[in-house]
PDB file of N, CA and C in Angstrom:
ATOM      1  N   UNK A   1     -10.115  48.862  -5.043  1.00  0.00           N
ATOM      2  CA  UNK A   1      -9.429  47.606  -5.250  1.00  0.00           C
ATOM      3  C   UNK A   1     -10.063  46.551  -4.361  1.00  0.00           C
ATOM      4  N   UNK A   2     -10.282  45.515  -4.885  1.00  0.00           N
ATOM      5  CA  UNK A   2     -10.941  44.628  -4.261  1.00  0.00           C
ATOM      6  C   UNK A   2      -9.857  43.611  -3.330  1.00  0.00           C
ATOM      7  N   UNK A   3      -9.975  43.566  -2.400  1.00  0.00           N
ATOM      8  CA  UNK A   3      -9.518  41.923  -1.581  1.00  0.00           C
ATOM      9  C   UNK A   3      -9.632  41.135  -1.323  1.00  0.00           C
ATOM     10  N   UNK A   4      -8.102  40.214  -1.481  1.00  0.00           N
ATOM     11  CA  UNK A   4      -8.209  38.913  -1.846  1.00  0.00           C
ATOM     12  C   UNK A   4      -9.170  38.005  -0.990  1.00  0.00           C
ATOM     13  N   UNK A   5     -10.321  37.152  -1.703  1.00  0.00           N
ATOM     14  CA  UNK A   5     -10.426  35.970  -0.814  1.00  0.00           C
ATOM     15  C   UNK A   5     -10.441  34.781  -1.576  1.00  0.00           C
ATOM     16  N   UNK A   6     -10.847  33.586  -0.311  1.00  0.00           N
ATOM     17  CA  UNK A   6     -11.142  32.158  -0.871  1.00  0.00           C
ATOM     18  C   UNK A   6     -10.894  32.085  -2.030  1.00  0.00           C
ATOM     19  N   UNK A   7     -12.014  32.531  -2.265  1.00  0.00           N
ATOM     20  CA  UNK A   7     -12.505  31.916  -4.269  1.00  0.00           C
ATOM     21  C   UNK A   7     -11.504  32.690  -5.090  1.00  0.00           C
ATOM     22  N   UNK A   8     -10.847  33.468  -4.721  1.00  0.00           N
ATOM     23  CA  UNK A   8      -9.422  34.150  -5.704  1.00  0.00           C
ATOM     24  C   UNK A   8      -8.391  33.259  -6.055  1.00  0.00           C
ATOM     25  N   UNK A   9      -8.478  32.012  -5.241  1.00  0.00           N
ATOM     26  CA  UNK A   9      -7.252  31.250  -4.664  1.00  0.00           C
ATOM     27  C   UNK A   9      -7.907  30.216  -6.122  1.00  0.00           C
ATOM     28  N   UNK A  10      -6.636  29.701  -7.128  1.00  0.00           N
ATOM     29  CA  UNK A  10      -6.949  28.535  -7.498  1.00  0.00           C
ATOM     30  C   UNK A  10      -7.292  27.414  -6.792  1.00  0.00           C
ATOM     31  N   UNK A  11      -8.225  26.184  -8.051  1.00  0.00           N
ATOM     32  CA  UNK A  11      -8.821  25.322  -6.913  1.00  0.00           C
ATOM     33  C   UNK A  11      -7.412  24.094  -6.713  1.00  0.00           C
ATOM     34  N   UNK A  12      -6.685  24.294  -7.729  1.00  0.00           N
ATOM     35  CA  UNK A  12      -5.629  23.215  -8.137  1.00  0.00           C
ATOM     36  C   UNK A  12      -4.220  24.450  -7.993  1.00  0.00           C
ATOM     37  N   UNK A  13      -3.349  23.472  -6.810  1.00  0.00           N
ATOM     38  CA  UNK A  13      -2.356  24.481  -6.822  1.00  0.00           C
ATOM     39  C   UNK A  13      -1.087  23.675  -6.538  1.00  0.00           C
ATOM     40  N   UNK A  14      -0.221  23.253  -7.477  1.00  0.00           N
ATOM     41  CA  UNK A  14       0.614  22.442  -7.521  1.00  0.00           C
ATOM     42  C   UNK A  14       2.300  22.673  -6.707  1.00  0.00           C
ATOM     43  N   UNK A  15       2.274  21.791  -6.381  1.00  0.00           N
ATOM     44  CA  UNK A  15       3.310  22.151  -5.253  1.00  0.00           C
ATOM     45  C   UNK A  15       4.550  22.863  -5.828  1.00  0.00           C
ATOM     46  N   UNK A  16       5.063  23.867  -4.729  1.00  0.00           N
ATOM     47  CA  UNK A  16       6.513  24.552  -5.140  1.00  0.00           C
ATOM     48  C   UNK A  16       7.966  24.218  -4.921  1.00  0.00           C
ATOM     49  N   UNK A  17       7.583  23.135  -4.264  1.00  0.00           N
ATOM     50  CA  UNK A  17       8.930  22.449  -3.816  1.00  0.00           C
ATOM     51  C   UNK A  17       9.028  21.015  -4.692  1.00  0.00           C
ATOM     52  N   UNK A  18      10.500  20.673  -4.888  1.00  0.00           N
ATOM     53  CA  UNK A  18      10.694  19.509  -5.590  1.00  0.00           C
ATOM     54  C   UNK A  18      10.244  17.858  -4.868  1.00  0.00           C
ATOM     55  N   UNK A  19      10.459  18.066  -3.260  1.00  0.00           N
ATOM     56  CA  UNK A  19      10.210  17.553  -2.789  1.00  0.00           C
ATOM     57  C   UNK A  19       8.282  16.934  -2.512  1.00  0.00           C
ATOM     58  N   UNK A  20       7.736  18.212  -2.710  1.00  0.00           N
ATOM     59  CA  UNK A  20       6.090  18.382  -3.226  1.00  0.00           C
ATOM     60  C   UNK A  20       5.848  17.206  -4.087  1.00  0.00           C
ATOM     61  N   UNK A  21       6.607  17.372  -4.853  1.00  0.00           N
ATOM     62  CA  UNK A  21       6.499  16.279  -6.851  1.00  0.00           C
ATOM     63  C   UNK A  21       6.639  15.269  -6.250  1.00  0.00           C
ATOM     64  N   UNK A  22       7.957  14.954  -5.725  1.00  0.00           N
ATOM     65  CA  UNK A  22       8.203  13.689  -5.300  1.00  0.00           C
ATOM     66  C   UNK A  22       7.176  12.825  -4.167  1.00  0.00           C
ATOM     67  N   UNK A  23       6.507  13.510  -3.437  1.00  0.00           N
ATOM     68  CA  UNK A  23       5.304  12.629  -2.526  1.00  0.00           C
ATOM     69  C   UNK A  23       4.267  12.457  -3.170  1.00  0.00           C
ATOM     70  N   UNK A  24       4.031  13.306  -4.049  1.00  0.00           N
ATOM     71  CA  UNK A  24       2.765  13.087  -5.527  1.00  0.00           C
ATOM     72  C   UNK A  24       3.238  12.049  -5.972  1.00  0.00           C
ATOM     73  N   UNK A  25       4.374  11.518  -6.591  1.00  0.00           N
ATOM     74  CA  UNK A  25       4.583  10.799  -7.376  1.00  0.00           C
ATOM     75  C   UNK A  25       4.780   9.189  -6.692  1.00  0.00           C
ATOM     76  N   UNK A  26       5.264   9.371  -5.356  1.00  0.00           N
ATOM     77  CA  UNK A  26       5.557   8.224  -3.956  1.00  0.00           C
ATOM     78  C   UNK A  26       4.317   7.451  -4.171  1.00  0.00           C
ATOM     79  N   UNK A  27       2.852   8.765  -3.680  1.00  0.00           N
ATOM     80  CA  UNK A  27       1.858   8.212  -3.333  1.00  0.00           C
ATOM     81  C   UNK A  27       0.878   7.892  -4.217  1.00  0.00           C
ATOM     82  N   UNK A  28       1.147   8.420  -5.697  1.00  0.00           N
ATOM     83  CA  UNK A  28       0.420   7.905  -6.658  1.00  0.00           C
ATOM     84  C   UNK A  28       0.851   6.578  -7.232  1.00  0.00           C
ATOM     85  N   UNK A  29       2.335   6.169  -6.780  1.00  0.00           N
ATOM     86  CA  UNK A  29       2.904   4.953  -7.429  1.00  0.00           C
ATOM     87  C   UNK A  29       2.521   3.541  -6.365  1.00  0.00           C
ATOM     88  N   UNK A  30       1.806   4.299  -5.420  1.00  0.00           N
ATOM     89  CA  UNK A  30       1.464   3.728  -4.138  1.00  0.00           C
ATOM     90  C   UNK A  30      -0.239   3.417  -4.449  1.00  0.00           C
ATOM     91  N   UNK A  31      -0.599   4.213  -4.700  1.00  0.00           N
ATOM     92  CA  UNK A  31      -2.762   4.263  -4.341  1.00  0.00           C
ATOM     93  C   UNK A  31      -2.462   3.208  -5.976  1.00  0.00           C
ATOM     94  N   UNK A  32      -1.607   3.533  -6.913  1.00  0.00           N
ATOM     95  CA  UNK A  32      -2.153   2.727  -7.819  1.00  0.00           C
ATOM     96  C   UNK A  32      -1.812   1.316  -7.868  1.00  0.00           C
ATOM     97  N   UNK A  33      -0.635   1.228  -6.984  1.00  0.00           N
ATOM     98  CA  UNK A  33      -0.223  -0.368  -7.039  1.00  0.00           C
ATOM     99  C   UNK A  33      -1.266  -1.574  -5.963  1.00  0.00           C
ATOM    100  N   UNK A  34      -1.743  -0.039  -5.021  1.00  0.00           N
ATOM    101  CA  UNK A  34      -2.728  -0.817  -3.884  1.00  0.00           C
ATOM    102  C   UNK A  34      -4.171  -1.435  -4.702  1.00  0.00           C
ATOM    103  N   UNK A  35      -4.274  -0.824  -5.737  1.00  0.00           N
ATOM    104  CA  UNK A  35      -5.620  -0.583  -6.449  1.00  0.00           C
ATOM    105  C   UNK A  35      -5.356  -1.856  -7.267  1.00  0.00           C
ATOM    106  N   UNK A  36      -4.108  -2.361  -8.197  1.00  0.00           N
ATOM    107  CA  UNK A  36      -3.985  -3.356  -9.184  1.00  0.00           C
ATOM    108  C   UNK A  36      -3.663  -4.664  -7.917  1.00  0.00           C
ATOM    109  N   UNK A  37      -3.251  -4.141  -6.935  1.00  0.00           N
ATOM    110  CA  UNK A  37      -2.950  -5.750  -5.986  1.00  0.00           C
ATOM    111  C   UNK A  37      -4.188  -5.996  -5.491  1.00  0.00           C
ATOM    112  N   UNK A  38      -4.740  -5.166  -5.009  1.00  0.00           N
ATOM    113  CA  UNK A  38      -5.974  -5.229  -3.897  1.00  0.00           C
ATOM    114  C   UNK A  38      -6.943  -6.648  -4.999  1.00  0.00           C
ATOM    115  N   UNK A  39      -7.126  -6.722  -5.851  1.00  0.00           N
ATOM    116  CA  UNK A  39      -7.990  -7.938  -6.273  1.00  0.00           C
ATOM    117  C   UNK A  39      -7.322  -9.124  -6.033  1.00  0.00           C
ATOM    118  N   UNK A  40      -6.336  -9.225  -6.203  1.00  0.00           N
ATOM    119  CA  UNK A  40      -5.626 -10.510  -6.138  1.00  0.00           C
ATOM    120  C   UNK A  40      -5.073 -10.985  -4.238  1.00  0.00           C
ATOM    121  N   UNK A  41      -5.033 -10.077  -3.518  1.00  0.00           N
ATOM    122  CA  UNK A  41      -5.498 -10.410  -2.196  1.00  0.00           C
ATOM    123  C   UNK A  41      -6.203 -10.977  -2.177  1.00  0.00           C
ATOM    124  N   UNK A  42      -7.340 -10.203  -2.766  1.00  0.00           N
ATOM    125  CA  UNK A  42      -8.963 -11.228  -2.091  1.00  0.00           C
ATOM    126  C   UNK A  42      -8.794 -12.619  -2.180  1.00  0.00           C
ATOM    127  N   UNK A  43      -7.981 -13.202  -2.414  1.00  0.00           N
ATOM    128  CA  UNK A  43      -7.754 -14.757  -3.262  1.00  0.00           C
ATOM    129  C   UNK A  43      -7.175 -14.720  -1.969  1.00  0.00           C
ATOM    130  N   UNK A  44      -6.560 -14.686  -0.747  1.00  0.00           N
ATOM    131  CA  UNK A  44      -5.658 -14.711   0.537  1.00  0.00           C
ATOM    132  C   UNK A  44      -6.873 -14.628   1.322  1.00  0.00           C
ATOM    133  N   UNK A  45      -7.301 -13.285   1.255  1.00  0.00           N
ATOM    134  CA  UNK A  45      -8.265 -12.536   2.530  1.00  0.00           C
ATOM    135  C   UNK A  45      -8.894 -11.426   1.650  1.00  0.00           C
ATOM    136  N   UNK A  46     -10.466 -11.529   2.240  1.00  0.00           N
ATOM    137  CA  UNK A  46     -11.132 -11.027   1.164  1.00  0.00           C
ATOM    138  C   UNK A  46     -11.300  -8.983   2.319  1.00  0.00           C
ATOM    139  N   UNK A  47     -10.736  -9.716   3.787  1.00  0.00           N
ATOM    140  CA  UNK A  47     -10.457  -8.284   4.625  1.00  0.00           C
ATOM    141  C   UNK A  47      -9.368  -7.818   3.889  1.00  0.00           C
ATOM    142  N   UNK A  48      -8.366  -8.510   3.852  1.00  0.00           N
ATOM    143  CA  UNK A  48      -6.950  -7.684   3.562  1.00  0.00           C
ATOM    144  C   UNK A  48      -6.719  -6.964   2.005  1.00  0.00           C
ATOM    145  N   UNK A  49      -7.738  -7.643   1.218  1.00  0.00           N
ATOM    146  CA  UNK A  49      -7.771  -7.041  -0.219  1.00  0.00           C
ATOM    147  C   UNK A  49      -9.054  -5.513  -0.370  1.00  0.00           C
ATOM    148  N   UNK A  50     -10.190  -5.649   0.836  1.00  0.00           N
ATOM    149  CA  UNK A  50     -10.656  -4.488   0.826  1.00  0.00           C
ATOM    150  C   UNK A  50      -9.852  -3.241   1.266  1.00  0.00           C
ATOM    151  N   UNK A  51      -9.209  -3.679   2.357  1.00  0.00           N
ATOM    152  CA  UNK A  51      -8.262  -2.604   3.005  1.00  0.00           C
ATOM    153  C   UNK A  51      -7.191  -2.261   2.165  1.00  0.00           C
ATOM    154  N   UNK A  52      -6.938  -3.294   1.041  1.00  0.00           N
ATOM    155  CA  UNK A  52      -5.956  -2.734   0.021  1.00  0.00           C
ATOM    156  C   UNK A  52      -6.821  -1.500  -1.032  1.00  0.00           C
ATOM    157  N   UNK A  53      -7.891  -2.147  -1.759  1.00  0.00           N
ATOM    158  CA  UNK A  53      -8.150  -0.750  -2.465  1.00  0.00           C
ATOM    159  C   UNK A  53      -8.708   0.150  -1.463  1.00  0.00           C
ATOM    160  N   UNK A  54      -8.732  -0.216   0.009  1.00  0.00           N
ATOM    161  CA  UNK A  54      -9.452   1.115   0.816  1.00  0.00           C
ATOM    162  C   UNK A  54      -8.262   2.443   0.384  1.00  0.00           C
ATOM    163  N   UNK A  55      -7.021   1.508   0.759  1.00  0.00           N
ATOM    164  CA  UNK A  55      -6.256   2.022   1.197  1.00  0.00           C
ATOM    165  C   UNK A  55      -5.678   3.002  -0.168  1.00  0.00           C
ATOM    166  N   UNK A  56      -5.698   1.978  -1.590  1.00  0.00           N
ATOM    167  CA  UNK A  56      -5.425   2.600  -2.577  1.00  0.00           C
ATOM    168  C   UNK A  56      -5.968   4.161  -2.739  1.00  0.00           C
ATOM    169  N   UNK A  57      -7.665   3.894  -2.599  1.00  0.00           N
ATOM    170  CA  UNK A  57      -8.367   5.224  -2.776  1.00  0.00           C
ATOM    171  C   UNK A  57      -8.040   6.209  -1.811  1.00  0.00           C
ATOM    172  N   UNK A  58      -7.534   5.776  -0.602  1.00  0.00           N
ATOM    173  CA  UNK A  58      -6.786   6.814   0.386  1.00  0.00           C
ATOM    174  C   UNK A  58      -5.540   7.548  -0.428  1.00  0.00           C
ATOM    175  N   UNK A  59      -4.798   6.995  -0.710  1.00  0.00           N
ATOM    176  CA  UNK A  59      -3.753   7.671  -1.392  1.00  0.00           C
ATOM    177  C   UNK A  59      -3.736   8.537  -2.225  1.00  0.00           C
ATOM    178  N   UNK A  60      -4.798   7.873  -3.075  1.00  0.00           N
ATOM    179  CA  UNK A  60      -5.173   8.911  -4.465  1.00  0.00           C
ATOM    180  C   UNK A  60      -6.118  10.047  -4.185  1.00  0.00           C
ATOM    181  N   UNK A  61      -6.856  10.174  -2.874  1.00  0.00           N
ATOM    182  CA  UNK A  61      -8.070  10.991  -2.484  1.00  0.00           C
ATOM    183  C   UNK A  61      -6.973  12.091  -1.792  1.00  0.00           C
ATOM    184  N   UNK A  62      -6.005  11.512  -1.124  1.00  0.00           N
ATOM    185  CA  UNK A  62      -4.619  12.600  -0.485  1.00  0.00           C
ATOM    186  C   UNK A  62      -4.039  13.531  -1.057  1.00  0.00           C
ATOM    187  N   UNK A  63      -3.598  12.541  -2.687  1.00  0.00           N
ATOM    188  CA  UNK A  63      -3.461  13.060  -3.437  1.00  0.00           C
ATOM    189  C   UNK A  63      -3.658  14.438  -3.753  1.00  0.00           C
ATOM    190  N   UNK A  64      -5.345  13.816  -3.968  1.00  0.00           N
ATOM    191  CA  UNK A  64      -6.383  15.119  -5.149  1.00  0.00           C
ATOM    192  C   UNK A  64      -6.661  16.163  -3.543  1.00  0.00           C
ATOM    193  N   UNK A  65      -6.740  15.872  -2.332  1.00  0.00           N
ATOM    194  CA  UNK A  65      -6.749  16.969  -1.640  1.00  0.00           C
ATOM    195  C   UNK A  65      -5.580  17.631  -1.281  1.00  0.00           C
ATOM    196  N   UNK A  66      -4.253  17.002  -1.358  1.00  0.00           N
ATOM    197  CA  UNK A  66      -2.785  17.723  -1.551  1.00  0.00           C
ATOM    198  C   UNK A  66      -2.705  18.594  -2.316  1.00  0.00           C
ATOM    199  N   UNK A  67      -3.594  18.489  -3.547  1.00  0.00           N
ATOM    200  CA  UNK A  67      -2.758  19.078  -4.434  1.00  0.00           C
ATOM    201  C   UNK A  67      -4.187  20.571  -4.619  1.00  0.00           C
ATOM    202  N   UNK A  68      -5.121  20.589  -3.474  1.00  0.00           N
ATOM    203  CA  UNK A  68      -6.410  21.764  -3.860  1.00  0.00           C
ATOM    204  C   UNK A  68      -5.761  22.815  -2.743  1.00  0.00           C
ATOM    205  N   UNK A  69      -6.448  23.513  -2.922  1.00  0.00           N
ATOM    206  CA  UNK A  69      -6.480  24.960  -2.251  1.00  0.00           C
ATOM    207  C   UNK A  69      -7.013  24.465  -0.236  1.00  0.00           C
ATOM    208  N   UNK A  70      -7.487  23.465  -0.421  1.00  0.00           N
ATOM    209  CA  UNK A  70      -8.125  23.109   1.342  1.00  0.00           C
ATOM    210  C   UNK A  70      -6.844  22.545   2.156  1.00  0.00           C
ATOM    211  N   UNK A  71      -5.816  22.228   1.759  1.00  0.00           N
ATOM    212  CA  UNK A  71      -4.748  21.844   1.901  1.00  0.00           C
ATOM    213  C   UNK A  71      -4.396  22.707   3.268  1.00  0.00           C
ATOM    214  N   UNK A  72      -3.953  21.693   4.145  1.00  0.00           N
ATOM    215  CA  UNK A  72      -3.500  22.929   5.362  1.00  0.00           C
ATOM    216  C   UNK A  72      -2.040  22.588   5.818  1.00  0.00           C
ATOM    217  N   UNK A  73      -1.307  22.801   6.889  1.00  0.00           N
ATOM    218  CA  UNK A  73      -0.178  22.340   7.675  1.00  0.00           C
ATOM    219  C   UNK A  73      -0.732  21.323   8.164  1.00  0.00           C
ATOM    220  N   UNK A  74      -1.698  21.357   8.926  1.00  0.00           N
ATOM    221  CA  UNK A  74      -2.548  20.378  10.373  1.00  0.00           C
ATOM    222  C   UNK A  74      -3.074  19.075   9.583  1.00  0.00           C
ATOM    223  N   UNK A  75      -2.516  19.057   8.161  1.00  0.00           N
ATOM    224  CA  UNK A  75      -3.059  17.648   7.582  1.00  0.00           C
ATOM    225  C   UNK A  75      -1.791  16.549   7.436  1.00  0.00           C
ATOM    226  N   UNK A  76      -0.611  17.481   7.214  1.00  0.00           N
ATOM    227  CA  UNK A  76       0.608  16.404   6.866  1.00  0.00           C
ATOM    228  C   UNK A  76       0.594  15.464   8.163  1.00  0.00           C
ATOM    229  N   UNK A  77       0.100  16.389   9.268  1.00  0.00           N
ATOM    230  CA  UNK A  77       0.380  15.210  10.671  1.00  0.00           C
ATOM    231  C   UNK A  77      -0.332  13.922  10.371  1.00  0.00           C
ATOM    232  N   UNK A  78      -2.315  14.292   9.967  1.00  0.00           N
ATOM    233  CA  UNK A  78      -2.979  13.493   9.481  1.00  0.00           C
ATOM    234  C   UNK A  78      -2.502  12.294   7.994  1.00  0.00           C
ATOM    235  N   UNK A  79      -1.760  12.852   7.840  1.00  0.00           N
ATOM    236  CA  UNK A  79      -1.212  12.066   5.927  1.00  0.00           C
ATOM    237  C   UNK A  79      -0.118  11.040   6.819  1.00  0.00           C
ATOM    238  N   UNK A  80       0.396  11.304   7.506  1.00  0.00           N
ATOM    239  CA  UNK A  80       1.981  10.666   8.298  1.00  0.00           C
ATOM    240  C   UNK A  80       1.031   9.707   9.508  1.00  0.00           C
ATOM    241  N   UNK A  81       0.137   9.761   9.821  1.00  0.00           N
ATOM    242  CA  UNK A  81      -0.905   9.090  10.753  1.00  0.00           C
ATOM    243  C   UNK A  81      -1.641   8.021   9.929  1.00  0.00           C
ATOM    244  N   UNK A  82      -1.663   8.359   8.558  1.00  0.00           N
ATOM    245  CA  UNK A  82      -2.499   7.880   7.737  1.00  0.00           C
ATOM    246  C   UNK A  82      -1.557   6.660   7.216  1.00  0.00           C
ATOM    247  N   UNK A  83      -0.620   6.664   6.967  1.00  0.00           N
ATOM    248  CA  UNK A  83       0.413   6.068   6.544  1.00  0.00           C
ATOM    249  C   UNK A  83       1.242   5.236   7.911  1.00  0.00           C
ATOM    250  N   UNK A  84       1.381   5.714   8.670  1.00  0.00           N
ATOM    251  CA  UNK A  84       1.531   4.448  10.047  1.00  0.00           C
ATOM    252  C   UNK A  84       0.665   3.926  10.225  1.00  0.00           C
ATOM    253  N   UNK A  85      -0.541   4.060  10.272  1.00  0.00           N
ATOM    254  CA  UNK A  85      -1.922   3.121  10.417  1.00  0.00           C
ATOM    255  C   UNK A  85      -1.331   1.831   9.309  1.00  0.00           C
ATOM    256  N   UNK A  86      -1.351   2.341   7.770  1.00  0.00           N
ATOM    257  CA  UNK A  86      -1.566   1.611   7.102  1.00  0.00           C
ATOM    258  C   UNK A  86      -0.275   0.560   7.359  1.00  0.00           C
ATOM    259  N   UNK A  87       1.050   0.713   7.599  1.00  0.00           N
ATOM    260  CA  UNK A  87       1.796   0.175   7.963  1.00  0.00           C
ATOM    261  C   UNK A  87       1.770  -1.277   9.050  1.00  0.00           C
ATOM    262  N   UNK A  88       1.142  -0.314  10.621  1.00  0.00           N
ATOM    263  CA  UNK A  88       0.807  -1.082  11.695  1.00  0.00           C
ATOM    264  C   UNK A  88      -0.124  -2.181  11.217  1.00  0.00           C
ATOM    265  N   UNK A  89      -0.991  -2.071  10.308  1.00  0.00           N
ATOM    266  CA  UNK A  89      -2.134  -2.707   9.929  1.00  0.00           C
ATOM    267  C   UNK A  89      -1.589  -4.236   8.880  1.00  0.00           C
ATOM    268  N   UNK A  90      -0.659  -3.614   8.221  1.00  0.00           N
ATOM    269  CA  UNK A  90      -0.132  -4.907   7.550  1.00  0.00           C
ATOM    270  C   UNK A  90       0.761  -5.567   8.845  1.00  0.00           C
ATOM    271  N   UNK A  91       1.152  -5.411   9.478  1.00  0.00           N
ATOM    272  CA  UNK A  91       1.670  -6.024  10.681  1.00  0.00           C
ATOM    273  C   UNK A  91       0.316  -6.212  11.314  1.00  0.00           C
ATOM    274  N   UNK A  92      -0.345  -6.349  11.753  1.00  0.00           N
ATOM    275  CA  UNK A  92      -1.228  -6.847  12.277  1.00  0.00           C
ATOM    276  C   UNK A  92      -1.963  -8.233  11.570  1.00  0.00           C
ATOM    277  N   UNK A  93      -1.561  -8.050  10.476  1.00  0.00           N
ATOM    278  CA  UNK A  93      -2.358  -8.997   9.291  1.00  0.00           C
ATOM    279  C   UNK A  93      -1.270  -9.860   9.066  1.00  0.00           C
ATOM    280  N   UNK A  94       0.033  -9.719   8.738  1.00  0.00           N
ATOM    281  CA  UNK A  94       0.676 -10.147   8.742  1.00  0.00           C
ATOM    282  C   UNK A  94       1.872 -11.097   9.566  1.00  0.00           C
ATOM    283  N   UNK A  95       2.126 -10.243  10.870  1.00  0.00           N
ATOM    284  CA  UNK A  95       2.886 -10.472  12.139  1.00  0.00           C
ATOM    285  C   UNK A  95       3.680 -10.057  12.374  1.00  0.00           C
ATOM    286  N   UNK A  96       3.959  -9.400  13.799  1.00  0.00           N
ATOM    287  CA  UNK A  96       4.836  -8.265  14.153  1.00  0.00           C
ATOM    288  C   UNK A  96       6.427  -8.943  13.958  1.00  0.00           C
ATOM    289  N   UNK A  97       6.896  -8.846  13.093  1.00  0.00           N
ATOM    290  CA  UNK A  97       8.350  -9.600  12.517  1.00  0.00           C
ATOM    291  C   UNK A  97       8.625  -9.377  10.945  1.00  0.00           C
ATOM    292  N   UNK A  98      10.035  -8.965  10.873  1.00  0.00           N
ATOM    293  CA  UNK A  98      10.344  -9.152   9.205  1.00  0.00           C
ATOM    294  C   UNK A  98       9.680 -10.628   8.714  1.00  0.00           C
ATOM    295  N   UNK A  99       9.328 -11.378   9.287  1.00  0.00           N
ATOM    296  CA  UNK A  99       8.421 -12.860   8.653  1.00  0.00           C
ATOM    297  C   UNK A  99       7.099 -12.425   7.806  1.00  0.00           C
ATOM    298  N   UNK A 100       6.514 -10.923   8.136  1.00  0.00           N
ATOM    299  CA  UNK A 100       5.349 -10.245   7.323  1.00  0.00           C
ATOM    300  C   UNK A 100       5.881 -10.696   5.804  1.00  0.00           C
ATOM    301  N   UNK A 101       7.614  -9.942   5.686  1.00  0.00           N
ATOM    302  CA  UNK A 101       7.667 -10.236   4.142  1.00  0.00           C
ATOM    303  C   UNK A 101       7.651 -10.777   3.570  1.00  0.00           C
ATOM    304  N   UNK A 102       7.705 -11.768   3.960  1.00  0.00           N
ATOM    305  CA  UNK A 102       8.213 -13.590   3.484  1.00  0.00           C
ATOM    306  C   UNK A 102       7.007 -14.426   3.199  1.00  0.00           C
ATOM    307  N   UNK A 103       6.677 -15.204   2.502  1.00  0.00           N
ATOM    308  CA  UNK A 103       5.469 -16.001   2.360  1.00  0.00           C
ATOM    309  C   UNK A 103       6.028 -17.341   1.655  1.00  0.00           C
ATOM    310  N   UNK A 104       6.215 -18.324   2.698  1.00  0.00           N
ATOM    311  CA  UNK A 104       6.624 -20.057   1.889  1.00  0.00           C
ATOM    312  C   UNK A 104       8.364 -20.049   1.631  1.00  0.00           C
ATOM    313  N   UNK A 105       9.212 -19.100   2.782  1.00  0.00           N
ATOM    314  CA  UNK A 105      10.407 -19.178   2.508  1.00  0.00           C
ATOM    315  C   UNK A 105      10.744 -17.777   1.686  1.00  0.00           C
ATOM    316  N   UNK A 106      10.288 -16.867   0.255  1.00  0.00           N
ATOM    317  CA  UNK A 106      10.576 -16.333   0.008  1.00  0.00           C
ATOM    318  C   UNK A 106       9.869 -15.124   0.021  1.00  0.00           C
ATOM    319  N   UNK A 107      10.676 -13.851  -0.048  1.00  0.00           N
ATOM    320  CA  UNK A 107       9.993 -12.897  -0.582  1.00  0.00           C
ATOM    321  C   UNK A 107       8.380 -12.341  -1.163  1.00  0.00           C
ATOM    322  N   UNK A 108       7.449 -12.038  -0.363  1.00  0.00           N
ATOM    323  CA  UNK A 108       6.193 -11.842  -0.329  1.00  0.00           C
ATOM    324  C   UNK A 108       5.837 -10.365  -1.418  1.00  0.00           C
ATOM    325  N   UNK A 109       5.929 -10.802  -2.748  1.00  0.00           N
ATOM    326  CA  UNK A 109       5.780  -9.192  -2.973  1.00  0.00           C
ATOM    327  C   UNK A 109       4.311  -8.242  -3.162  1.00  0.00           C
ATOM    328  N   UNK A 110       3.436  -9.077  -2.715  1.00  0.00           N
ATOM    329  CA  UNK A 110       1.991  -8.499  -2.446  1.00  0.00           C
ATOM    330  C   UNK A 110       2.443  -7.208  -0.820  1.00  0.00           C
ATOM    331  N   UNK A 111       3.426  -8.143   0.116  1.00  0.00           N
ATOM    332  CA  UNK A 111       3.862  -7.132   1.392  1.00  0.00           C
ATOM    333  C   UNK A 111       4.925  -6.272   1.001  1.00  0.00           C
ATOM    334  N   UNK A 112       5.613  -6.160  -0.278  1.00  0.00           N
ATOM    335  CA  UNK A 112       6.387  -5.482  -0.062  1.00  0.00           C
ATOM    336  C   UNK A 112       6.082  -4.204  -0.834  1.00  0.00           C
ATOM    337  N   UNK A 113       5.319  -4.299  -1.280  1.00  0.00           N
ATOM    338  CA  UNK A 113       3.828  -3.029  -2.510  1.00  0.00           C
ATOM    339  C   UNK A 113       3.326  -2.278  -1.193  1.00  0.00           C
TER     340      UNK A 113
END
């Protein structure tokens, strides 16, 4: 009888928890909204619209490595690091204050994507 390795392991292995689906679905509703805004930034800041589709293709690259066999524990820290960066960063661009959301009195919804 042969034993199991690596290459036994599918390369695509979809999560078992419901909660699994639901961060697939968070962060894909996320990399793709970064991806359709990120052009229309550039019209603001042509930094803040790269860092938007940077950021898009981050999500969706999380994604496609969430969901493979290389997938470890020691990455969710990295995914939750990855995601306060991106956070701190619109505050940085924006300004450390609920005033980030706001643009001309109302509701900014390029900051709130």
């Amino acid at each position: 009888m042969r034993s199991p390795t690596a290459n036994d392991e599918p390369l695509i292995d979809l999560p078992s928890h419901p909660l699994g689906h639901l961060a697939v679905l968070a962060a894909l509703v996320t990399g793709i909204l970064h991806l359709l805004l990120g052009p229309q930034v550039m019209w603001f800041s042509q930094t803040l619209g790269i860092l938007f589709i940077l950021n898009g293709i981050g999500f969706l690259g999380g994604i496609g490595l969430y969901l493979t066999r290389y997938w470890r524990r020691g990455l969710y820290l990295t995914a939750a690091a990855y995601a306060l960066i991106t956070i701190i960063a619109l505050f940085a661009f924006q300004g450390f204050s609920v005033e980030a959301f706001y643009r001309q009195g109302s509701l900014n919804p390029i900051a709130v994507a």
